[in-house]
Protein backbone atom coordinates (compact mmCIF):
# COMPACT_ATOMS: atom_id res chain seq x y z
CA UNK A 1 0.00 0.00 0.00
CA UNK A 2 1.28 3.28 -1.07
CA UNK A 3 0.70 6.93 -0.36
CA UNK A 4 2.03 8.97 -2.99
CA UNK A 5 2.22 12.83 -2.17
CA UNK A 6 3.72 14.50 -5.43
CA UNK A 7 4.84 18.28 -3.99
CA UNK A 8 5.56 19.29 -0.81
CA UNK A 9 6.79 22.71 -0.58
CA UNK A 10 10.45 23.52 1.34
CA UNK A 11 10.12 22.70 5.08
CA UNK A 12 6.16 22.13 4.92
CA UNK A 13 4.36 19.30 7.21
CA UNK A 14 2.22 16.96 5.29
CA UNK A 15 -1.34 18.72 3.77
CA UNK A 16 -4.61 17.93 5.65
CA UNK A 17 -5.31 16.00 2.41
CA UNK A 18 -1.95 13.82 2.82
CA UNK A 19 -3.05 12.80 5.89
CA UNK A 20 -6.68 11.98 5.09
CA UNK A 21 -4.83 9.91 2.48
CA UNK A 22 -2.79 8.71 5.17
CA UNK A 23 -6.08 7.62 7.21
CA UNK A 24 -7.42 5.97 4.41
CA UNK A 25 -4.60 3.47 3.61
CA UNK A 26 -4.20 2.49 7.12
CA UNK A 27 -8.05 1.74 7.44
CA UNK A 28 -7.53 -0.35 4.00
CA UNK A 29 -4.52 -1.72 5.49
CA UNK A 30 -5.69 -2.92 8.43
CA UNK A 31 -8.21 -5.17 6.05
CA UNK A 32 -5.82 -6.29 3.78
CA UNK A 33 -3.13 -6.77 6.14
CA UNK A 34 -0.12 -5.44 4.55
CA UNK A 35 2.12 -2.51 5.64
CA UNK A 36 1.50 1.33 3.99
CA UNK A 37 4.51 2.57 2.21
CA UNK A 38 4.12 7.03 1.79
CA UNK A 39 6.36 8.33 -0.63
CA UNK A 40 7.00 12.49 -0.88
CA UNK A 41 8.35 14.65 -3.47
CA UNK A 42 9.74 17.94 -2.72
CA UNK A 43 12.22 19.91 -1.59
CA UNK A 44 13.48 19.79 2.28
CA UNK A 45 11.40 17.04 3.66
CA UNK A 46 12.22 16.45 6.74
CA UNK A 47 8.99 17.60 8.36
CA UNK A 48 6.79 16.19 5.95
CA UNK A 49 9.15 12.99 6.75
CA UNK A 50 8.26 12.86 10.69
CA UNK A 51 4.40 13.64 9.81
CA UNK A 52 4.43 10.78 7.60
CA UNK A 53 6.14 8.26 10.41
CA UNK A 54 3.73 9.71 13.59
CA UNK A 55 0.76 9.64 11.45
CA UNK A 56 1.21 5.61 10.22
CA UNK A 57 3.01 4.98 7.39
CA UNK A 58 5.94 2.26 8.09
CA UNK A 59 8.12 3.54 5.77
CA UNK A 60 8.79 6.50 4.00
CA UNK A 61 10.09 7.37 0.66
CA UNK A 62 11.40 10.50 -0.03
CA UNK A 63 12.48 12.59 -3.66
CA UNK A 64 14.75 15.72 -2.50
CA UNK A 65 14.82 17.82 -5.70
CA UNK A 66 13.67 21.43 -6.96
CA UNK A 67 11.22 22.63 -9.68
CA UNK A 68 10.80 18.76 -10.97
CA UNK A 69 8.64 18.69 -14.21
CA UNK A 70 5.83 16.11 -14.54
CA UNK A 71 7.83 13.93 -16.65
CA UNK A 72 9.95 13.12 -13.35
CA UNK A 73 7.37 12.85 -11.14
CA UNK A 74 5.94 10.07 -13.61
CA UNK A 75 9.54 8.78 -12.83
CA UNK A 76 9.58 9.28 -9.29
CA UNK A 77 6.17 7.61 -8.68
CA UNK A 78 7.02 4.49 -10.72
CA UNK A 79 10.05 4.12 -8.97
CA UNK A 80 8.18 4.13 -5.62
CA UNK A 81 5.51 2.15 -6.61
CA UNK A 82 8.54 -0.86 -7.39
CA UNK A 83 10.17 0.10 -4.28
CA UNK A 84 6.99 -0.20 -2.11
CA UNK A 85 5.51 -3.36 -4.40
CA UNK A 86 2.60 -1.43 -4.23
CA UNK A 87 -0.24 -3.35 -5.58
CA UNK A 88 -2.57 0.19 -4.41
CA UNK A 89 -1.33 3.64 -4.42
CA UNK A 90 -3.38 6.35 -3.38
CA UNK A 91 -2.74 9.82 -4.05
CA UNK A 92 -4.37 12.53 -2.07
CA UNK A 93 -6.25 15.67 -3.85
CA UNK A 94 -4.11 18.31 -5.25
CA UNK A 95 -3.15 20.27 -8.19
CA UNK A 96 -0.82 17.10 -9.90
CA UNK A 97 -3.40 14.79 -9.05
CA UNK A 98 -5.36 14.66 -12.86
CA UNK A 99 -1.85 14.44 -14.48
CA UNK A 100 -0.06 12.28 -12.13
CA UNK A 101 -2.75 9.31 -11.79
CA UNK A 102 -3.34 8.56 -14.97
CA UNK A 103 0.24 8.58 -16.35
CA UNK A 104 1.47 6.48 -13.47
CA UNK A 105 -1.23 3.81 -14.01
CA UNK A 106 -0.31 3.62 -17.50
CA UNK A 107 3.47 4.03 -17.13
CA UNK A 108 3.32 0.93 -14.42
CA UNK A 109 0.58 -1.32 -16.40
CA UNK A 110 -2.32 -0.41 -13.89
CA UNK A 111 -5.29 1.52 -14.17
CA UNK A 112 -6.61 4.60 -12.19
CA UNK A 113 -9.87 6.34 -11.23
CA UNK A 114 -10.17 9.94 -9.53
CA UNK A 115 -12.61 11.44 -7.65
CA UNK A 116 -12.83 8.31 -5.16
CA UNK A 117 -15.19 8.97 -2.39
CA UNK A 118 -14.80 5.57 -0.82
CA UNK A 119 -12.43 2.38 -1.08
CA UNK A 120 -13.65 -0.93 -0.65
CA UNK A 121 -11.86 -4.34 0.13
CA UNK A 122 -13.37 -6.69 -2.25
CA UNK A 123 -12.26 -10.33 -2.75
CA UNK A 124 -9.18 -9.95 -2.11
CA UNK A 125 -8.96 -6.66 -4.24
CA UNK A 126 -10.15 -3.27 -3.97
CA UNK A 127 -13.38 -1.36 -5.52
CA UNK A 128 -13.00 2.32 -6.23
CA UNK A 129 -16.54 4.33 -5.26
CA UNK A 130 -16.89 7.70 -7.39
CA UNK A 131 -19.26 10.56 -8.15
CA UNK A 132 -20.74 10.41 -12.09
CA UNK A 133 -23.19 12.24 -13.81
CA UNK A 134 -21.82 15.76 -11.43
CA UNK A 135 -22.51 14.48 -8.03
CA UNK A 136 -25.67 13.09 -8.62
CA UNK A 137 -24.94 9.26 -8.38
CA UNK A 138 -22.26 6.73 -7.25
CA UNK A 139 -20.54 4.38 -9.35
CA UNK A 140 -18.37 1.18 -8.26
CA UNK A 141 -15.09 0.51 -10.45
CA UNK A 142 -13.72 -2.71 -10.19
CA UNK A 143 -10.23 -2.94 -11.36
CA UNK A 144 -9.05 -5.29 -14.42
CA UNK A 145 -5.47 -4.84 -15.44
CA UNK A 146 -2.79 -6.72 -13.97
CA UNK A 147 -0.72 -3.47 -12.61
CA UNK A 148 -1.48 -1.23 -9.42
CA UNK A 149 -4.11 0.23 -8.53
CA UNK A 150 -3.82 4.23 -8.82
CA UNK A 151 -6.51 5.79 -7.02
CA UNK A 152 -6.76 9.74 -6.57
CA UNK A 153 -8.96 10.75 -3.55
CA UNK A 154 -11.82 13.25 -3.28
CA UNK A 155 -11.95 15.34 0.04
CA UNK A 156 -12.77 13.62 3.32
CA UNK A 157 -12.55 10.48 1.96
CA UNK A 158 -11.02 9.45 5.93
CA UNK A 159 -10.12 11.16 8.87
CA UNK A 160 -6.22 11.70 9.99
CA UNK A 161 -5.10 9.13 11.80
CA UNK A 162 -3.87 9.97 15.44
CA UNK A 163 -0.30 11.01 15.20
CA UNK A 164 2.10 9.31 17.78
CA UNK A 165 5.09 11.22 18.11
CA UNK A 166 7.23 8.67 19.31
CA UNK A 167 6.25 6.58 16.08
CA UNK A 168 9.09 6.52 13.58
CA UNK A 169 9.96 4.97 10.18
CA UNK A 170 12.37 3.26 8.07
CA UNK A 171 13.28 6.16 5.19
CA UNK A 172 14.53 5.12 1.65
CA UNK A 173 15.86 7.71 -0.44
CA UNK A 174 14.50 7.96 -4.24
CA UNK A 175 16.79 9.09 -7.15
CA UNK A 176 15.64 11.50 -9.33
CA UNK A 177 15.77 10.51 -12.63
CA UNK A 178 17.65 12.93 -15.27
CA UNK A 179 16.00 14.74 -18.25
CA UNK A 180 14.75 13.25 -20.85
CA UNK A 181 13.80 16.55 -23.32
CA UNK A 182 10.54 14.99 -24.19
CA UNK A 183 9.03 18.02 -22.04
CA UNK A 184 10.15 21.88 -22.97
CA UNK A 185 8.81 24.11 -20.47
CA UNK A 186 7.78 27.74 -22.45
CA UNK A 187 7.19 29.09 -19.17
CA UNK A 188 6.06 27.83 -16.10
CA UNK A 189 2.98 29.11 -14.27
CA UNK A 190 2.67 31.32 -11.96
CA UNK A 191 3.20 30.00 -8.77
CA UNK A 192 -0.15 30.66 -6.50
CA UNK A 193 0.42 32.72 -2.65
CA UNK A 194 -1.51 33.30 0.29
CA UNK A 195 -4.15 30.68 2.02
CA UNK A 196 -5.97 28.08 -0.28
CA UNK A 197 -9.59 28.27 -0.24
CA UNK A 198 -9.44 24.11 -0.30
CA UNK A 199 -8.15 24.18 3.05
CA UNK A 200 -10.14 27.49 4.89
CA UNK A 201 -12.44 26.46 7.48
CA UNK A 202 -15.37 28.70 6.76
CA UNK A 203 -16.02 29.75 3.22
CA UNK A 204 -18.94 32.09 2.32
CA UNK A 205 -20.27 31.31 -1.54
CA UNK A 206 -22.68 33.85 -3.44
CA UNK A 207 -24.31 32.47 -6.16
CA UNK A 208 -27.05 34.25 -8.75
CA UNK A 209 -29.61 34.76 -5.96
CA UNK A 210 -26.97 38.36 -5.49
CA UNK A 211 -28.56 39.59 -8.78
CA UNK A 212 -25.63 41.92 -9.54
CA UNK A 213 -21.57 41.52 -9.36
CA UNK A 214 -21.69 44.83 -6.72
CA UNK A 215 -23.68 42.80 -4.40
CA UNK A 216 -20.94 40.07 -4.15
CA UNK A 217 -18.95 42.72 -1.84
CA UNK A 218 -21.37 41.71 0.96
CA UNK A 219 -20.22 38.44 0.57
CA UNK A 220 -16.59 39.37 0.59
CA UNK A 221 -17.78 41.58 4.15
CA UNK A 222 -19.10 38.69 5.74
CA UNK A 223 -16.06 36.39 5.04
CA UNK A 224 -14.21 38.80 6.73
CA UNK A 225 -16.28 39.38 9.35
CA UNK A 226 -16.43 35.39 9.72
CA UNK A 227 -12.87 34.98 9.56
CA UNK A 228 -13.34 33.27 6.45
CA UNK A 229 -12.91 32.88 2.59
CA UNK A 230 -15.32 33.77 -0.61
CA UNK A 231 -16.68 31.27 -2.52
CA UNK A 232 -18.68 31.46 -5.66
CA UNK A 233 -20.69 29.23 -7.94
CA UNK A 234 -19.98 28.43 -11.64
CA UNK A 235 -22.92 31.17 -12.50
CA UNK A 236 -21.27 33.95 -11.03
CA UNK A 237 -17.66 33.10 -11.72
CA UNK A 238 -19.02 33.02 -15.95
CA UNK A 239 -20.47 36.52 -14.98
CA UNK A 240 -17.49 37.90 -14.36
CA UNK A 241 -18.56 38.40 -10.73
CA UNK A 242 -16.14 36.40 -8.83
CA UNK A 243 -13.31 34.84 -9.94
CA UNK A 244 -11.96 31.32 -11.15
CA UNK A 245 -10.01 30.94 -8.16
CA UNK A 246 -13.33 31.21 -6.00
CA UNK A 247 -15.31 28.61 -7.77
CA UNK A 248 -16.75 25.58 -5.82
CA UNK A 249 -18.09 22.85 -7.55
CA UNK A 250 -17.69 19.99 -10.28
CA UNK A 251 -15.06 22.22 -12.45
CA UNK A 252 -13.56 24.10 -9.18
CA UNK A 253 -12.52 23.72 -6.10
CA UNK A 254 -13.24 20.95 -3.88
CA UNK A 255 -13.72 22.05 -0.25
CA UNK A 256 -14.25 20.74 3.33
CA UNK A 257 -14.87 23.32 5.86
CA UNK A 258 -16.06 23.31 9.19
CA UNK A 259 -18.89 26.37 8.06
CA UNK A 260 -20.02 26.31 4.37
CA UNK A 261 -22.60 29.38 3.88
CA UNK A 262 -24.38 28.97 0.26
CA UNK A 263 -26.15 32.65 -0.12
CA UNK A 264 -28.11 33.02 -2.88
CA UNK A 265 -26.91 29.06 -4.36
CA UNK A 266 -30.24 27.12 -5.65
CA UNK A 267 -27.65 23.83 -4.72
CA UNK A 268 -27.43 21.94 -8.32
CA UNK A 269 -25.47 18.57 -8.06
CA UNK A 270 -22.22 20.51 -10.22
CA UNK A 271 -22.02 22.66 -7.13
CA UNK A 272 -22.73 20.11 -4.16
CA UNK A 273 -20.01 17.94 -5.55
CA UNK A 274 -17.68 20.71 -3.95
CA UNK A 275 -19.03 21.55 -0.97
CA UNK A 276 -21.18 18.50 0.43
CA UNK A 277 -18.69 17.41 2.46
CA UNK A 278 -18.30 20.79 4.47
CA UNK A 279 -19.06 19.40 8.53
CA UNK A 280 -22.29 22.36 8.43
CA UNK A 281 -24.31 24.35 5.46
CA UNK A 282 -25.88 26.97 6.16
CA UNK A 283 -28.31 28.16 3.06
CA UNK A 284 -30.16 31.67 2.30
CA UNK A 285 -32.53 31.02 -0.53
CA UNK A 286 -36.06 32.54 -1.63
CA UNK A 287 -37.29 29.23 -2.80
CA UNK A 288 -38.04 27.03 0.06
CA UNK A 289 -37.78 23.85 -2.69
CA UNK A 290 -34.63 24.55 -3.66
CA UNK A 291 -32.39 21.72 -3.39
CA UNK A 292 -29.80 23.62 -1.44
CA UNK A 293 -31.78 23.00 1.96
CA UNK A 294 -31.48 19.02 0.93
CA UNK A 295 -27.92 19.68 2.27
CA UNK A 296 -28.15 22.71 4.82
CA UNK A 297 -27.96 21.99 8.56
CA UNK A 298 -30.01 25.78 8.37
CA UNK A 299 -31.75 27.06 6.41
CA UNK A 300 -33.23 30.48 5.75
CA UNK A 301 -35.57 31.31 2.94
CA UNK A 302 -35.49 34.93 2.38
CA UNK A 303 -34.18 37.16 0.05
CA UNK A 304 -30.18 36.80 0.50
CA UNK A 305 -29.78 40.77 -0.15
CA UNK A 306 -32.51 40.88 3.16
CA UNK A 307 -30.19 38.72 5.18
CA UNK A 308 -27.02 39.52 4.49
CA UNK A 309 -26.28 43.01 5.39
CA UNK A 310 -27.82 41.29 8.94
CA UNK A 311 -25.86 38.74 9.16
CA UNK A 312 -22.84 41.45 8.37
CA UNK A 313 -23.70 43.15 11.09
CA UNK A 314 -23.61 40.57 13.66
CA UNK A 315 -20.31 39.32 12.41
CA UNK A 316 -19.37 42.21 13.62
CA UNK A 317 -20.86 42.81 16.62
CA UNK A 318 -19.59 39.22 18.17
CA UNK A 319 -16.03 39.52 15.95
């Protein structure tokens, strides 16, 4: 069993998602009785390293190296998954995760699915559980080729294991494979700053029920009055009234907060894939059938430009 986390920035612990990944494989572990392997890319990983040990993982691989293209990851991954004799590798969600999974499966003769919401130990195998048709069902993979098993984890797919401190782990160190030239980089994107809205605790998401782009400011008042981050839906991101970056949902960002408030979000499947798995929804919507309050813990139906400049207000009153 093998963990595969594909960038870890200089000096950074593991990701919440590497060690939901982490809680996974030892809950799959435990069933298939074998040992989980976690293998890290990145520069300066010696905290990532220690994470990896306290939260579970009985040995840990590790890539040192700077600015490594995805053609070396491919490497780096393959040359884990032979190290590891990893008949499953899971990799945890992230921005490699659509490029990495599928080249790894097919560079080691295995097969991958993303988006897994659940694993399952089947007859002596494993089943891969995933959203289709934009959130709205559940579909069971079964696996057929002869090579690992590359599966690429939605959020909260298991909690973090409990870290033991004391807990250490034998550490193999990876080569990194030279350059090949089959990749020319024209220039390399611009590397993103400041706190990830997959990993805020309390996001507040406009959607259409704002009826203009000025009105979203409200929503950027009570994020900060929240201590929190803007979301958006699809609707008002092709608007122009939020941007890309903001965009929960099928074909944005998944998130898991602690507080997810949908204002003005009718709550089609495309945008519950991204948000269902927040711990508490709280919805403003005029239409008390809309399927957002499926979902909400609360629920208010009311106009969302009625509400919000209230809910501002105490924000800031108990700030």
């Amino acid at each position: 069993m093998l963990v595969l986390v594909p960038s870890i920035d200089a000096g950074a612990p593991l990701s919440d998602a590497a060690a939901e990944a982490l809680g996974a494989a030892r809950e799959l572990a435990q069933q298939r009785r074998c040992d989980v392997a976690c293998a890290l890319i990145g520069p300066n990983l010696a905290a990532a390293t220690a994470d990896a040990a306290q939260l579970g993982a009985d040995t840990v691989l590790t890539a040192t190296g700077h600015a490594l293209d995805g053609d070396a990851r491919v490497s780096i991954a393959a040359n884990a998954v032979a190290q590891a004799q990893a008949r499953v590798v899971l990799l945890p969600r992230g921005p490699h995760l659509l490029e990495l999974a599928p080249r790894l499966a097919a560079r080691t003769g295995g097969a991958s699915v993303i988006g897994v919401t659940d694993i399952r130990h089947v007859d002596n195998d494993v089943h891969a559980i995933a959203a289709v048709f934009g959130g709205a069902a559940r579909a069971q993979y079964a696996f057929r080729a002869s090579g690992p098993r590359v599966i690429g984890l939605a959020p909260a797919v298991a909690a973090p294991p409990d870290r033991d401190p004391a807990r250490t782990a034998t550490t193999i160190e990876l080569a990194i494979p030279q350059p090949t030239g089959r990749v020319t980089t024209l220039e390399p994107a611009a590397a993103s700053s400041g706190p990830r809205l997959e990993n805020a605790k309390l996001i507040v998401s406009g959607g259409r029920g704002l009826q203009d782009g000025e009105n979203y400011a409200l929503i950027r008042e009570l994020a900060d009055g929240l201590g929190g981050m803007t979301g958006a839906s699809r609707a008002i991101v092709d608007d122009g009234w939020a941007s890309f970056e903001q965009q929960v949902g099928l074909t944005g960002k998944i998130v898991t907060p602690d507080v997810y408030f949908a204002i003005g979000i009718s709550g089609a499947s495309q945008h519950m894939a991204g948000c269902a798995t927040a711990r508490c929804i709280v919805a403003v919507n005029t239409d008390p059938d809309a399927p957002i309050f499926k979902f909400a813990d609360y629920g208010i139906v009311d106009d969302a430009l009625e509400v919000l400049p209230e809910l501002v207000r105490l924000a800031r009153e108990r700030a």
